[in-house]
PDB file of N, CA and C in Angstrom:
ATOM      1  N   UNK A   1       7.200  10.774 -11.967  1.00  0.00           N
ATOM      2  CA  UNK A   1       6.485  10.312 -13.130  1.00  0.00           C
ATOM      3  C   UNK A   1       6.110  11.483 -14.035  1.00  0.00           C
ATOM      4  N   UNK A   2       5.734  12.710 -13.485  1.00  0.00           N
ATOM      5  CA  UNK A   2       5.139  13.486 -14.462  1.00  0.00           C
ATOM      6  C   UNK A   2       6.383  14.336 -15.150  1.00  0.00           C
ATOM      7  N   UNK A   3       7.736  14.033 -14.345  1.00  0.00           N
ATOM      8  CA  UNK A   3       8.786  14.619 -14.915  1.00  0.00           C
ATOM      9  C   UNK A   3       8.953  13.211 -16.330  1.00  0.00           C
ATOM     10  N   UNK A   4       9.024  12.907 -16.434  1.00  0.00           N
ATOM     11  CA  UNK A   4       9.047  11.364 -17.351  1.00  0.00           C
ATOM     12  C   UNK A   4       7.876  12.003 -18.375  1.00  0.00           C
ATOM     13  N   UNK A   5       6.799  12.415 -17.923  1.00  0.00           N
ATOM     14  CA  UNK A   5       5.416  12.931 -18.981  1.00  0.00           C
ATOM     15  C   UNK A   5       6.102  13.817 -19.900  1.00  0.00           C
ATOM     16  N   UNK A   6       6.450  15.195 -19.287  1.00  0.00           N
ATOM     17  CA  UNK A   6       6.466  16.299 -19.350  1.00  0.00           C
ATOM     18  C   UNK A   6       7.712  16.224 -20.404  1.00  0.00           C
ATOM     19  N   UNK A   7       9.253  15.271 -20.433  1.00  0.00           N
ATOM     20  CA  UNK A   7       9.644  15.231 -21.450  1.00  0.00           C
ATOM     21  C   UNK A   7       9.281  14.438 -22.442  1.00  0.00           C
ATOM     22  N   UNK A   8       8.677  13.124 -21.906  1.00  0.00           N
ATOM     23  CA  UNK A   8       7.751  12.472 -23.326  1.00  0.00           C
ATOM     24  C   UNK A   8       6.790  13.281 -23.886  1.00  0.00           C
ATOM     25  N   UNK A   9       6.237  14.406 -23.678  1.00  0.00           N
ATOM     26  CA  UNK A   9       5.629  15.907 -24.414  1.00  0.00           C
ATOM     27  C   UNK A   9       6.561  16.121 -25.076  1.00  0.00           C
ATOM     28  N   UNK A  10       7.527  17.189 -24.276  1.00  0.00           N
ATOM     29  CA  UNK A  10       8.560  17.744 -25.133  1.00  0.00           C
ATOM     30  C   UNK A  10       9.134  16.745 -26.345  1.00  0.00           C
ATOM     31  N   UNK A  11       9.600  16.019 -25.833  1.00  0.00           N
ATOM     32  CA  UNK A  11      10.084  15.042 -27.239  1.00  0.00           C
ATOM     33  C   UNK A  11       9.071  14.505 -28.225  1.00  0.00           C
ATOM     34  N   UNK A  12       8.015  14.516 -28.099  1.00  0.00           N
ATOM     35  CA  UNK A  12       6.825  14.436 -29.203  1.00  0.00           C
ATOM     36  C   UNK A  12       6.460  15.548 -29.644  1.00  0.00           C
ATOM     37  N   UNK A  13       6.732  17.165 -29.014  1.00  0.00           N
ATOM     38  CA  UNK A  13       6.755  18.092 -29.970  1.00  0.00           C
ATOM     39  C   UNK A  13       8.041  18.057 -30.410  1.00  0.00           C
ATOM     40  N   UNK A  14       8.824  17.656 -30.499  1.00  0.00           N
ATOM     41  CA  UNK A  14      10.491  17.944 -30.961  1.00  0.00           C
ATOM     42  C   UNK A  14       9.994  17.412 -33.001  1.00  0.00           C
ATOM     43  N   UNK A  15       9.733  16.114 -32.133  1.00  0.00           N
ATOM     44  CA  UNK A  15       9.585  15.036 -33.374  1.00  0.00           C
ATOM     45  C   UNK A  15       8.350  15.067 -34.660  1.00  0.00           C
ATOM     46  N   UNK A  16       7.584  15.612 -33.891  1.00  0.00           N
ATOM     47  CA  UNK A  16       6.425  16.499 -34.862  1.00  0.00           C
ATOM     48  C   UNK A  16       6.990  17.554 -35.621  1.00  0.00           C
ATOM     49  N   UNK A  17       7.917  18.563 -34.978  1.00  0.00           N
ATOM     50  CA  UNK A  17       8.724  19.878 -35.511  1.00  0.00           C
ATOM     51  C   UNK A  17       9.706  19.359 -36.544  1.00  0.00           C
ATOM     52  N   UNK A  18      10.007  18.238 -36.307  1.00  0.00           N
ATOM     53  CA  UNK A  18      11.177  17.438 -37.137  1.00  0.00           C
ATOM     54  C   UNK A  18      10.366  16.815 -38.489  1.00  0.00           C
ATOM     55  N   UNK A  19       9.361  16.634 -38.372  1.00  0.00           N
ATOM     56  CA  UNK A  19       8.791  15.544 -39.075  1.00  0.00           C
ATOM     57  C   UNK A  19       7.663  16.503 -40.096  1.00  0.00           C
ATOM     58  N   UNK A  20       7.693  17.710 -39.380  1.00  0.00           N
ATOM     59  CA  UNK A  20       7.273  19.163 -40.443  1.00  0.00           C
ATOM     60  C   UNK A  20       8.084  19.553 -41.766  1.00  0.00           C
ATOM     61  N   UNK A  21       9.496  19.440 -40.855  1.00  0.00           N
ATOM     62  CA  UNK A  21      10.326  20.422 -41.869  1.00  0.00           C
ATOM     63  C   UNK A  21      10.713  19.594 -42.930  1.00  0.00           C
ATOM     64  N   UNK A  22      10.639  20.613 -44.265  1.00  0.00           N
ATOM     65  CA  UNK A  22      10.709  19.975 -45.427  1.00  0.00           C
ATOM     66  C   UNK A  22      12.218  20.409 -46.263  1.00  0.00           C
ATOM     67  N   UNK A  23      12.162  20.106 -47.537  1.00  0.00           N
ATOM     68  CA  UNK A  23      13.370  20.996 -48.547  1.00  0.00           C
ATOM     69  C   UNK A  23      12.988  22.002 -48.975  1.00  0.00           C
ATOM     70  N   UNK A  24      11.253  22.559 -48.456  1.00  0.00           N
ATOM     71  CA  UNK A  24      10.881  23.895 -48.806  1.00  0.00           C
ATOM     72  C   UNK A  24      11.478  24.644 -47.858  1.00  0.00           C
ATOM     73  N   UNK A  25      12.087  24.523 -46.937  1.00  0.00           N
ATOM     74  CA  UNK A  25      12.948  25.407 -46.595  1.00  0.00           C
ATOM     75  C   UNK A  25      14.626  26.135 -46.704  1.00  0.00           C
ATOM     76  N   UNK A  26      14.646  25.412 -47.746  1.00  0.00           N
ATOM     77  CA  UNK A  26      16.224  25.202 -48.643  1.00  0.00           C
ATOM     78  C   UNK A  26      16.869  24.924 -47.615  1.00  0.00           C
ATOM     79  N   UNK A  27      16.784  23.510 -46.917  1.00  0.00           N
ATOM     80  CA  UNK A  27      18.280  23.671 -46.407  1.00  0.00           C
ATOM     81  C   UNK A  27      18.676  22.191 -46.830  1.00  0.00           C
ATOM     82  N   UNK A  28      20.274  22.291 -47.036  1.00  0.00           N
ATOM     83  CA  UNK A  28      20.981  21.417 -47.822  1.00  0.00           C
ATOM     84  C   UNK A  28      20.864  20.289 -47.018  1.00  0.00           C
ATOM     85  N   UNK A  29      21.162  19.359 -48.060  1.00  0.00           N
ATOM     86  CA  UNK A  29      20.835  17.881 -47.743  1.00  0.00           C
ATOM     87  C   UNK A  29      21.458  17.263 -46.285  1.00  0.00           C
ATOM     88  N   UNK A  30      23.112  17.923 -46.033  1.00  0.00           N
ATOM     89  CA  UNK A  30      23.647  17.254 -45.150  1.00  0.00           C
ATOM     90  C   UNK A  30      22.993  17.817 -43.844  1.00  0.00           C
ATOM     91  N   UNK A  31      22.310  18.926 -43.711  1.00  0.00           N
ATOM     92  CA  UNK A  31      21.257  18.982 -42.523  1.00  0.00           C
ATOM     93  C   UNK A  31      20.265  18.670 -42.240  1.00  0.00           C
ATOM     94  N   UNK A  32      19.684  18.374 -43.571  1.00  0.00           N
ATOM     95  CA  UNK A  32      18.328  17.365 -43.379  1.00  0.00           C
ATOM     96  C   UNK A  32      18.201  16.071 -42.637  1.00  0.00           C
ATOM     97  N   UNK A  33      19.649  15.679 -43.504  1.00  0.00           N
ATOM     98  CA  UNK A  33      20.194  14.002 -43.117  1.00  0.00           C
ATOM     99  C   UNK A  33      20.745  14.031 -41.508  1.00  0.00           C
ATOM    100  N   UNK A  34      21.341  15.244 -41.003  1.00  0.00           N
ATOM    101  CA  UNK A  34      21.506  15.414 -39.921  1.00  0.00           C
ATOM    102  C   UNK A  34      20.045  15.294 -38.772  1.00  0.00           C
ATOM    103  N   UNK A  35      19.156  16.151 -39.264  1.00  0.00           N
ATOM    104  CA  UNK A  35      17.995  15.942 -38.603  1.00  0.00           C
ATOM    105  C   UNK A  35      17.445  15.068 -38.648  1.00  0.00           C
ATOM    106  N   UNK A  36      17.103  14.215 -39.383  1.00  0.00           N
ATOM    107  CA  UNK A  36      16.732  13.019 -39.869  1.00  0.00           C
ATOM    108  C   UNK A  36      17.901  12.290 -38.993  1.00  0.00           C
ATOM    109  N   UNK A  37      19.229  12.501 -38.436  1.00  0.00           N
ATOM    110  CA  UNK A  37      19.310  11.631 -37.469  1.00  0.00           C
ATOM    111  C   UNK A  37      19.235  11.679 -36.088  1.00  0.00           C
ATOM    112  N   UNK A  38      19.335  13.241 -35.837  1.00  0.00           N
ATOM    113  CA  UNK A  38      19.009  13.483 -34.432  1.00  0.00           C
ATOM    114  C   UNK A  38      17.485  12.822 -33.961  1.00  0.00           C
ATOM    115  N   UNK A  39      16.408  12.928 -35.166  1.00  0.00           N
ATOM    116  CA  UNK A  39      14.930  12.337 -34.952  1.00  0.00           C
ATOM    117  C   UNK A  39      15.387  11.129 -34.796  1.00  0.00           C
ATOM    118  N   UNK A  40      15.841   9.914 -35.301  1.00  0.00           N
ATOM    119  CA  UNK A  40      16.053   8.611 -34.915  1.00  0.00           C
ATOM    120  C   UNK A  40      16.747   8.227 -33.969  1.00  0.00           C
ATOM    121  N   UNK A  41      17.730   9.166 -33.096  1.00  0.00           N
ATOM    122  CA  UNK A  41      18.389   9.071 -32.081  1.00  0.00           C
ATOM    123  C   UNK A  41      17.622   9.415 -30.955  1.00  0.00           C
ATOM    124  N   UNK A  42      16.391  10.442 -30.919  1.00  0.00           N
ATOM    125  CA  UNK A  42      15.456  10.999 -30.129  1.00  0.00           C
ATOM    126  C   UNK A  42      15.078   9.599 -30.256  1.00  0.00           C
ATOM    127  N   UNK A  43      14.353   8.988 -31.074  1.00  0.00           N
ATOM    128  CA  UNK A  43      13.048   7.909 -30.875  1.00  0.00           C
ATOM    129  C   UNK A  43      13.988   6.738 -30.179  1.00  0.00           C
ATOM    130  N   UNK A  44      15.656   6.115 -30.561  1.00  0.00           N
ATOM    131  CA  UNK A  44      15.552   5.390 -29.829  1.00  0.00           C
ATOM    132  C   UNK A  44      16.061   5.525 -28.426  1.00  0.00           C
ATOM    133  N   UNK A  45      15.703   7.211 -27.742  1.00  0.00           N
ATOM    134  CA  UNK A  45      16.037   7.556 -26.754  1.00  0.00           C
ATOM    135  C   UNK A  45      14.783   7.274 -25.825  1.00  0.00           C
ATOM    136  N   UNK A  46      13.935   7.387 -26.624  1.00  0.00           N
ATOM    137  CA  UNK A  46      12.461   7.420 -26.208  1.00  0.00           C
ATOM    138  C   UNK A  46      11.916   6.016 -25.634  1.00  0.00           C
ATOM    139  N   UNK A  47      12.340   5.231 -27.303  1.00  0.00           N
ATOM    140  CA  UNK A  47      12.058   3.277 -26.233  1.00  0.00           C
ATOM    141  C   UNK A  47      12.440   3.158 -25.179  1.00  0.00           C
ATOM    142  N   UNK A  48      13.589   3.332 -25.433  1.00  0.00           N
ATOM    143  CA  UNK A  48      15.349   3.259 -24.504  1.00  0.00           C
ATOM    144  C   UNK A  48      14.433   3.412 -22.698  1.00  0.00           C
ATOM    145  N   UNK A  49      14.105   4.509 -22.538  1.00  0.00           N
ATOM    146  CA  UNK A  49      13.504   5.323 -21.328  1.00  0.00           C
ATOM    147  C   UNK A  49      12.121   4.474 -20.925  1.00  0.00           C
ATOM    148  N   UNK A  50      11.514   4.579 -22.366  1.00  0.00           N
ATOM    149  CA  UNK A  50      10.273   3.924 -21.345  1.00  0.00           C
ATOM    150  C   UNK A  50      10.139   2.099 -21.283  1.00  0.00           C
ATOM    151  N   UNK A  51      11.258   1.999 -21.921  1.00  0.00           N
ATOM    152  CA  UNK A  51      11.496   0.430 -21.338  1.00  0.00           C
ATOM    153  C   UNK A  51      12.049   0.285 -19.935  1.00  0.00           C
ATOM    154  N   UNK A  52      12.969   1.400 -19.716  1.00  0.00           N
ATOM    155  CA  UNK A  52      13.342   1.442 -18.490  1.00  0.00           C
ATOM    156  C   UNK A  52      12.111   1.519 -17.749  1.00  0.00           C
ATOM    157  N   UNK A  53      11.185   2.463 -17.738  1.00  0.00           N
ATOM    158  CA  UNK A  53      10.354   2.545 -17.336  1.00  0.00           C
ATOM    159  C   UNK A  53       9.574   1.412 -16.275  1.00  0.00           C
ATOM    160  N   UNK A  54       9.414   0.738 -17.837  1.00  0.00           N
ATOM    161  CA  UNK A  54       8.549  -0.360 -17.511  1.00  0.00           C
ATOM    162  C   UNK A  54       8.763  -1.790 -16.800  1.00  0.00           C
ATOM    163  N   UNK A  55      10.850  -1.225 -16.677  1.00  0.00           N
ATOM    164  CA  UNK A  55      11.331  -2.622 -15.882  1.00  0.00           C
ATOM    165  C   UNK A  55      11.514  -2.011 -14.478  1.00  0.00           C
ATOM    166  N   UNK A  56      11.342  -0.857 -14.153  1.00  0.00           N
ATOM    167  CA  UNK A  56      11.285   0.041 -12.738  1.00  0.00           C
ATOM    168  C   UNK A  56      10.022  -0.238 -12.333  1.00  0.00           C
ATOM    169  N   UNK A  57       8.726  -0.165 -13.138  1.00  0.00           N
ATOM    170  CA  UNK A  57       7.447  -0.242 -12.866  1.00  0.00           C
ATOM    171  C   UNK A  57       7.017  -1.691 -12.381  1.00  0.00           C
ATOM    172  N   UNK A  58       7.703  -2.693 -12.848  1.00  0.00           N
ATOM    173  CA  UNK A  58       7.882  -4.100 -12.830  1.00  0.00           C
ATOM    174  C   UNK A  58       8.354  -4.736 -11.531  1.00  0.00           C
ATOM    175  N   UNK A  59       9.597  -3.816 -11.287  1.00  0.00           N
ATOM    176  CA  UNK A  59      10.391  -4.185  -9.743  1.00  0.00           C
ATOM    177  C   UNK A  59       9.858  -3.432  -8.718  1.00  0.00           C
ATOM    178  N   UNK A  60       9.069  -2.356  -9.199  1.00  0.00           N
ATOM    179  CA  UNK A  60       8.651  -1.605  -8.343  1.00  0.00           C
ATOM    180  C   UNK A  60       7.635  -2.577  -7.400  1.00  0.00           C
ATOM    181  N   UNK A  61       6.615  -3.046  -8.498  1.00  0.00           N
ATOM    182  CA  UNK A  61       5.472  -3.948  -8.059  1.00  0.00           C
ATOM    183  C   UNK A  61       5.826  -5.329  -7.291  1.00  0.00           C
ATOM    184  N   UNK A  62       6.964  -5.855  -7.834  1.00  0.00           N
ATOM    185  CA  UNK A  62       7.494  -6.849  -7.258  1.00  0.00           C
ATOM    186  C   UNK A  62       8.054  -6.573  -5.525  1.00  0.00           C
ATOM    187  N   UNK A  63       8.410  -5.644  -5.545  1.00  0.00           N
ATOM    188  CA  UNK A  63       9.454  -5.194  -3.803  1.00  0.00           C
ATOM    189  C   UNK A  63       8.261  -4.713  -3.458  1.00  0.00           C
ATOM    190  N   UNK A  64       7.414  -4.271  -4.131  1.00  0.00           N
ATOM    191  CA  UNK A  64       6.158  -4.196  -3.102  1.00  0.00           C
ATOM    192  C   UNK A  64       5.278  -5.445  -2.292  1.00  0.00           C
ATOM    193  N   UNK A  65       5.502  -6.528  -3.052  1.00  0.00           N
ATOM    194  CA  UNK A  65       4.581  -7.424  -3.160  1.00  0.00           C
ATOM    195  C   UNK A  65       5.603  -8.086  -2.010  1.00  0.00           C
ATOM    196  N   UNK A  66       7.139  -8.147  -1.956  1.00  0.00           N
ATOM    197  CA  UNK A  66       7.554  -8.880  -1.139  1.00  0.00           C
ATOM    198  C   UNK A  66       7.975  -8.304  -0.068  1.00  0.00           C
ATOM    199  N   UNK A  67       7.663  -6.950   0.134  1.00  0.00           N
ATOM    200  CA  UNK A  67       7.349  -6.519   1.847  1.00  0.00           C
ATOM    201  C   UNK A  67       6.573  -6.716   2.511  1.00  0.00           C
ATOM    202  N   UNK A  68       4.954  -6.767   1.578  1.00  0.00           N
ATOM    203  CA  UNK A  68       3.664  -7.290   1.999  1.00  0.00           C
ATOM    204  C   UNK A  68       4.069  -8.703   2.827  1.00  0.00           C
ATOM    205  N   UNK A  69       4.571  -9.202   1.636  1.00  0.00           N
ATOM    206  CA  UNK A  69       4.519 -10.707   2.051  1.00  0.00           C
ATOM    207  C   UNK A  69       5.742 -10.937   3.298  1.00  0.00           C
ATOM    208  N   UNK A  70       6.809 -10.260   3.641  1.00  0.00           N
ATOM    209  CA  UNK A  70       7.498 -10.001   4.604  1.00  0.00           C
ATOM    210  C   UNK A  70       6.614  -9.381   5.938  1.00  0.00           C
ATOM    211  N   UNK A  71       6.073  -8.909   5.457  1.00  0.00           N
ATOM    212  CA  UNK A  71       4.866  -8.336   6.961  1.00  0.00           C
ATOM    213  C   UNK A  71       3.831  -8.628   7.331  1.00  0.00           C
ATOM    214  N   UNK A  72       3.389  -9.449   6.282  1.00  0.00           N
ATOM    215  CA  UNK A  72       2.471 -10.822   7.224  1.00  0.00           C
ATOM    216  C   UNK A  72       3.087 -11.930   7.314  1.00  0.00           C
ATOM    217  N   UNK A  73       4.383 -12.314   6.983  1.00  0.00           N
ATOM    218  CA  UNK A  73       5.161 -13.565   7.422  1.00  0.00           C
ATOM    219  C   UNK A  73       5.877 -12.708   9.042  1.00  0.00           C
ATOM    220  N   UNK A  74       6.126 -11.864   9.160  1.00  0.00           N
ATOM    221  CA  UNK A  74       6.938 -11.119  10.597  1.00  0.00           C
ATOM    222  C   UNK A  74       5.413 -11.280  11.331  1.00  0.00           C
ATOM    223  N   UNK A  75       4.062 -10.713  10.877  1.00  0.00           N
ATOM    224  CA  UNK A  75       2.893 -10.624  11.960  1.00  0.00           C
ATOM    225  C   UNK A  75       2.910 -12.240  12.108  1.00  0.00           C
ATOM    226  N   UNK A  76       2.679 -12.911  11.758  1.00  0.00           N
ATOM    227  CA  UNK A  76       2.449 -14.285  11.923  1.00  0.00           C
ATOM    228  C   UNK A  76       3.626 -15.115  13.095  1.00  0.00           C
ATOM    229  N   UNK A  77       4.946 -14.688  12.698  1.00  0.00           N
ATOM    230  CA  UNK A  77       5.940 -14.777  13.457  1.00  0.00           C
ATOM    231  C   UNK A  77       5.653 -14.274  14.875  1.00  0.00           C
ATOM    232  N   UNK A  78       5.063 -13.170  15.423  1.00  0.00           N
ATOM    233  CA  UNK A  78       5.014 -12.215  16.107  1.00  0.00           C
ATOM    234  C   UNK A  78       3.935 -12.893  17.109  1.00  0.00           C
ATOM    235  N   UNK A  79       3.065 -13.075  16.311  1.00  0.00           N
ATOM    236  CA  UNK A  79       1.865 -14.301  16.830  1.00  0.00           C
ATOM    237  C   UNK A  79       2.272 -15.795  17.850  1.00  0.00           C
ATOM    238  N   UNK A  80       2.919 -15.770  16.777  1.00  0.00           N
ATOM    239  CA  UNK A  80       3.282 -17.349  17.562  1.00  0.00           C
ATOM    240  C   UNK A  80       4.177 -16.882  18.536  1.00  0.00           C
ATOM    241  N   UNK A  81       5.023 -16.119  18.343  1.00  0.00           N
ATOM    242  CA  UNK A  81       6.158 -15.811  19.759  1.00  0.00           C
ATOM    243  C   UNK A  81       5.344 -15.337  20.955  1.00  0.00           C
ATOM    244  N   UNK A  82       3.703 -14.684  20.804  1.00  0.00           N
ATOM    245  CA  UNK A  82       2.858 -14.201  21.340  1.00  0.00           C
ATOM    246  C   UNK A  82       2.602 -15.185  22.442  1.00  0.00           C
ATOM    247  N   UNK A  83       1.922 -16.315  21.698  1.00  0.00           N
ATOM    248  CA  UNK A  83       1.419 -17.679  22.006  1.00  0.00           C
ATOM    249  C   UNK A  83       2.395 -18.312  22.850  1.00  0.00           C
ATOM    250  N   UNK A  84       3.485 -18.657  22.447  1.00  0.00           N
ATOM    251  CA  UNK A  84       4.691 -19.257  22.925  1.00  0.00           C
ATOM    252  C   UNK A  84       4.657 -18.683  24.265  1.00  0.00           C
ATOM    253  N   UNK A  85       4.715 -17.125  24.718  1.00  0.00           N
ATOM    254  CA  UNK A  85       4.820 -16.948  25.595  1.00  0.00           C
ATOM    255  C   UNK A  85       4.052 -17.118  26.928  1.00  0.00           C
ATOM    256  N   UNK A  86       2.679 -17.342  26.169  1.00  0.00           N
ATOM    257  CA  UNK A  86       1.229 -17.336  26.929  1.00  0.00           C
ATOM    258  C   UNK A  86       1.663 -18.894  27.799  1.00  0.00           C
ATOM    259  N   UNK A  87       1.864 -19.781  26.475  1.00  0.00           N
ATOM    260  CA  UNK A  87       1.777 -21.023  27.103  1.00  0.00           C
ATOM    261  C   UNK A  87       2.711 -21.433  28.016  1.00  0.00           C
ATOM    262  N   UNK A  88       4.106 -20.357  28.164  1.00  0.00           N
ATOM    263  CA  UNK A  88       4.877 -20.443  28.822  1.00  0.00           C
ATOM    264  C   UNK A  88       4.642 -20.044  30.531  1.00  0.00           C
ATOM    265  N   UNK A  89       3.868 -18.914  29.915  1.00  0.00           N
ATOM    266  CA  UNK A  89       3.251 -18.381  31.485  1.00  0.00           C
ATOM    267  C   UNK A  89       2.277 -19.448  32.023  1.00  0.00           C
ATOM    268  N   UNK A  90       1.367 -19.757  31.604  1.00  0.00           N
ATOM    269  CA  UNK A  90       0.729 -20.931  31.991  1.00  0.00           C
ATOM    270  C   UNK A  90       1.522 -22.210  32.703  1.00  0.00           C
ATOM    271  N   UNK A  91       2.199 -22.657  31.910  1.00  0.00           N
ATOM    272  CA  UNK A  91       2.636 -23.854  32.229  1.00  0.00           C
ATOM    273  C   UNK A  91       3.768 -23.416  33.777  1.00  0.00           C
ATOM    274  N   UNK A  92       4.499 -21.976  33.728  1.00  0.00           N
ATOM    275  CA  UNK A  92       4.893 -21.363  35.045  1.00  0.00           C
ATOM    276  C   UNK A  92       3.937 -21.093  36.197  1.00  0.00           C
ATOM    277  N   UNK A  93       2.866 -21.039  36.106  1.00  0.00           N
ATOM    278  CA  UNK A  93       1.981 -20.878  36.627  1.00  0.00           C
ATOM    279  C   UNK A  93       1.286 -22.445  37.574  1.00  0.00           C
ATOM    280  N   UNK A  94       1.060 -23.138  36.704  1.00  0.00           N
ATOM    281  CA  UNK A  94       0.882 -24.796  36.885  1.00  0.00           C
ATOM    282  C   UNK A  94       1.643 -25.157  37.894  1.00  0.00           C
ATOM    283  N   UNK A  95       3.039 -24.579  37.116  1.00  0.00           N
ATOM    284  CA  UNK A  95       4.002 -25.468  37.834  1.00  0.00           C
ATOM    285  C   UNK A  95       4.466 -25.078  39.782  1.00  0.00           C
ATOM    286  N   UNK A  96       3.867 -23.887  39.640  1.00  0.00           N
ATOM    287  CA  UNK A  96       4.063 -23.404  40.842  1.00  0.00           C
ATOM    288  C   UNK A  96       2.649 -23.307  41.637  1.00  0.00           C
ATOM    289  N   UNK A  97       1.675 -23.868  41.013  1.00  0.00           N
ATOM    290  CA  UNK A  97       0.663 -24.690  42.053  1.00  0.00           C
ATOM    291  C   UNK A  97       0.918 -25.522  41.898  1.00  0.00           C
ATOM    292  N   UNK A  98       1.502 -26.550  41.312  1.00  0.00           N
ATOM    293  CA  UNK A  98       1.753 -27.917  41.525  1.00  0.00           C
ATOM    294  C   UNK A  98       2.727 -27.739  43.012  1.00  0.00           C
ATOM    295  N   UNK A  99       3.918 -26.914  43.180  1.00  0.00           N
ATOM    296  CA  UNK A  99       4.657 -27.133  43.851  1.00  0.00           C
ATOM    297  C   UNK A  99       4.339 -26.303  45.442  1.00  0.00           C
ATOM    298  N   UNK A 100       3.495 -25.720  45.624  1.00  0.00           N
ATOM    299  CA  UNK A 100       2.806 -25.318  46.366  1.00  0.00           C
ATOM    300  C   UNK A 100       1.580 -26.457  46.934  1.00  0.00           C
ATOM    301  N   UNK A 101       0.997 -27.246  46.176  1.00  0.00           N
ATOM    302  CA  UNK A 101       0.318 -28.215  46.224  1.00  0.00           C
ATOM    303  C   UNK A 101       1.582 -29.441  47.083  1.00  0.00           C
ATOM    304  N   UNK A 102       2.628 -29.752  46.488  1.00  0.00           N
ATOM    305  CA  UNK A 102       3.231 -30.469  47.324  1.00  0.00           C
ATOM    306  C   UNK A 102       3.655 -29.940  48.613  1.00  0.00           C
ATOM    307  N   UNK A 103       3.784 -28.857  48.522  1.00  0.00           N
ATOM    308  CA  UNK A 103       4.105 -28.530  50.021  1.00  0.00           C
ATOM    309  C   UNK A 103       3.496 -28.867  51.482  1.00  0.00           C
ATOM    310  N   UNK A 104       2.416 -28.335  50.759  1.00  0.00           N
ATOM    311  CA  UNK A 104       0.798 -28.433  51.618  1.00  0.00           C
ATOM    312  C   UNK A 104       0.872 -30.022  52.170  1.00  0.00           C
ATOM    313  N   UNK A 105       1.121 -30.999  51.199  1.00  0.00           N
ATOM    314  CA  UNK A 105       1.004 -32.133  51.531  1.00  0.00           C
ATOM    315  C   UNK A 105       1.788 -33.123  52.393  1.00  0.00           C
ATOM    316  N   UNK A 106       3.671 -32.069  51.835  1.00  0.00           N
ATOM    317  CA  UNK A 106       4.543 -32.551  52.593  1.00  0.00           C
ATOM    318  C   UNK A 106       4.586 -31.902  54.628  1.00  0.00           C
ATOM    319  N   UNK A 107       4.180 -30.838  54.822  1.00  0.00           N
ATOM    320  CA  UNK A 107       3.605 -30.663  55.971  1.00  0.00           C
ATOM    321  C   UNK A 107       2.899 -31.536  56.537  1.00  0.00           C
TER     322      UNK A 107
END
């Protein structure tokens, strides 16, 4: 990000330096008009970037939001397979005093 700052600086002093120079410095028209387009090619380099920006900043927030939501849908998952197992042991458990219980009886 601060590499992203550091030329949105630089390119706002570029464009200030651009936006100084006048015809008091005699220089002929076709370099003026030249600068005058490198400055409009800078600025729509400038949207250009921080629109990107702002659709990186956008997805960024989004893939964040759906790992969250991936890792309390996996803990929740994790839970119940937890449970599942408990009740499994239990009901193994039951089942082998139940069958111990018949034994006893079939003696």
């Amino acid at each position: 990000m601060s590499n992203i700052n550091k030329k949105e600086k630089n390119l706002n002093q570029l464009i200030e330096k651009l936006n100084s120079l006048s015809l008091s410095y005699s220089q002929p028209n076709y370099e003026l008009e030249k600068i005058r387009t490198e400055k409009n090619e800078l600025f729509r380099q400038k949207n250009e970037i921080e629109k990107k920006n702002q659709e990186l900043l956008r997805e960024h927030k989004y893939l964040k939001e759906k790992i969250k939501n991936l890792q309390l849908e996996n803990n929740k998952k994790s839970e119940l397979e937890d449970k599942f197992n408990q009740d499994i042991e239990e009901l193994s458990q039951e089942t082998e005093n139940l069958v111990s219980e018949i034994d006893k009886w079939q003696m």
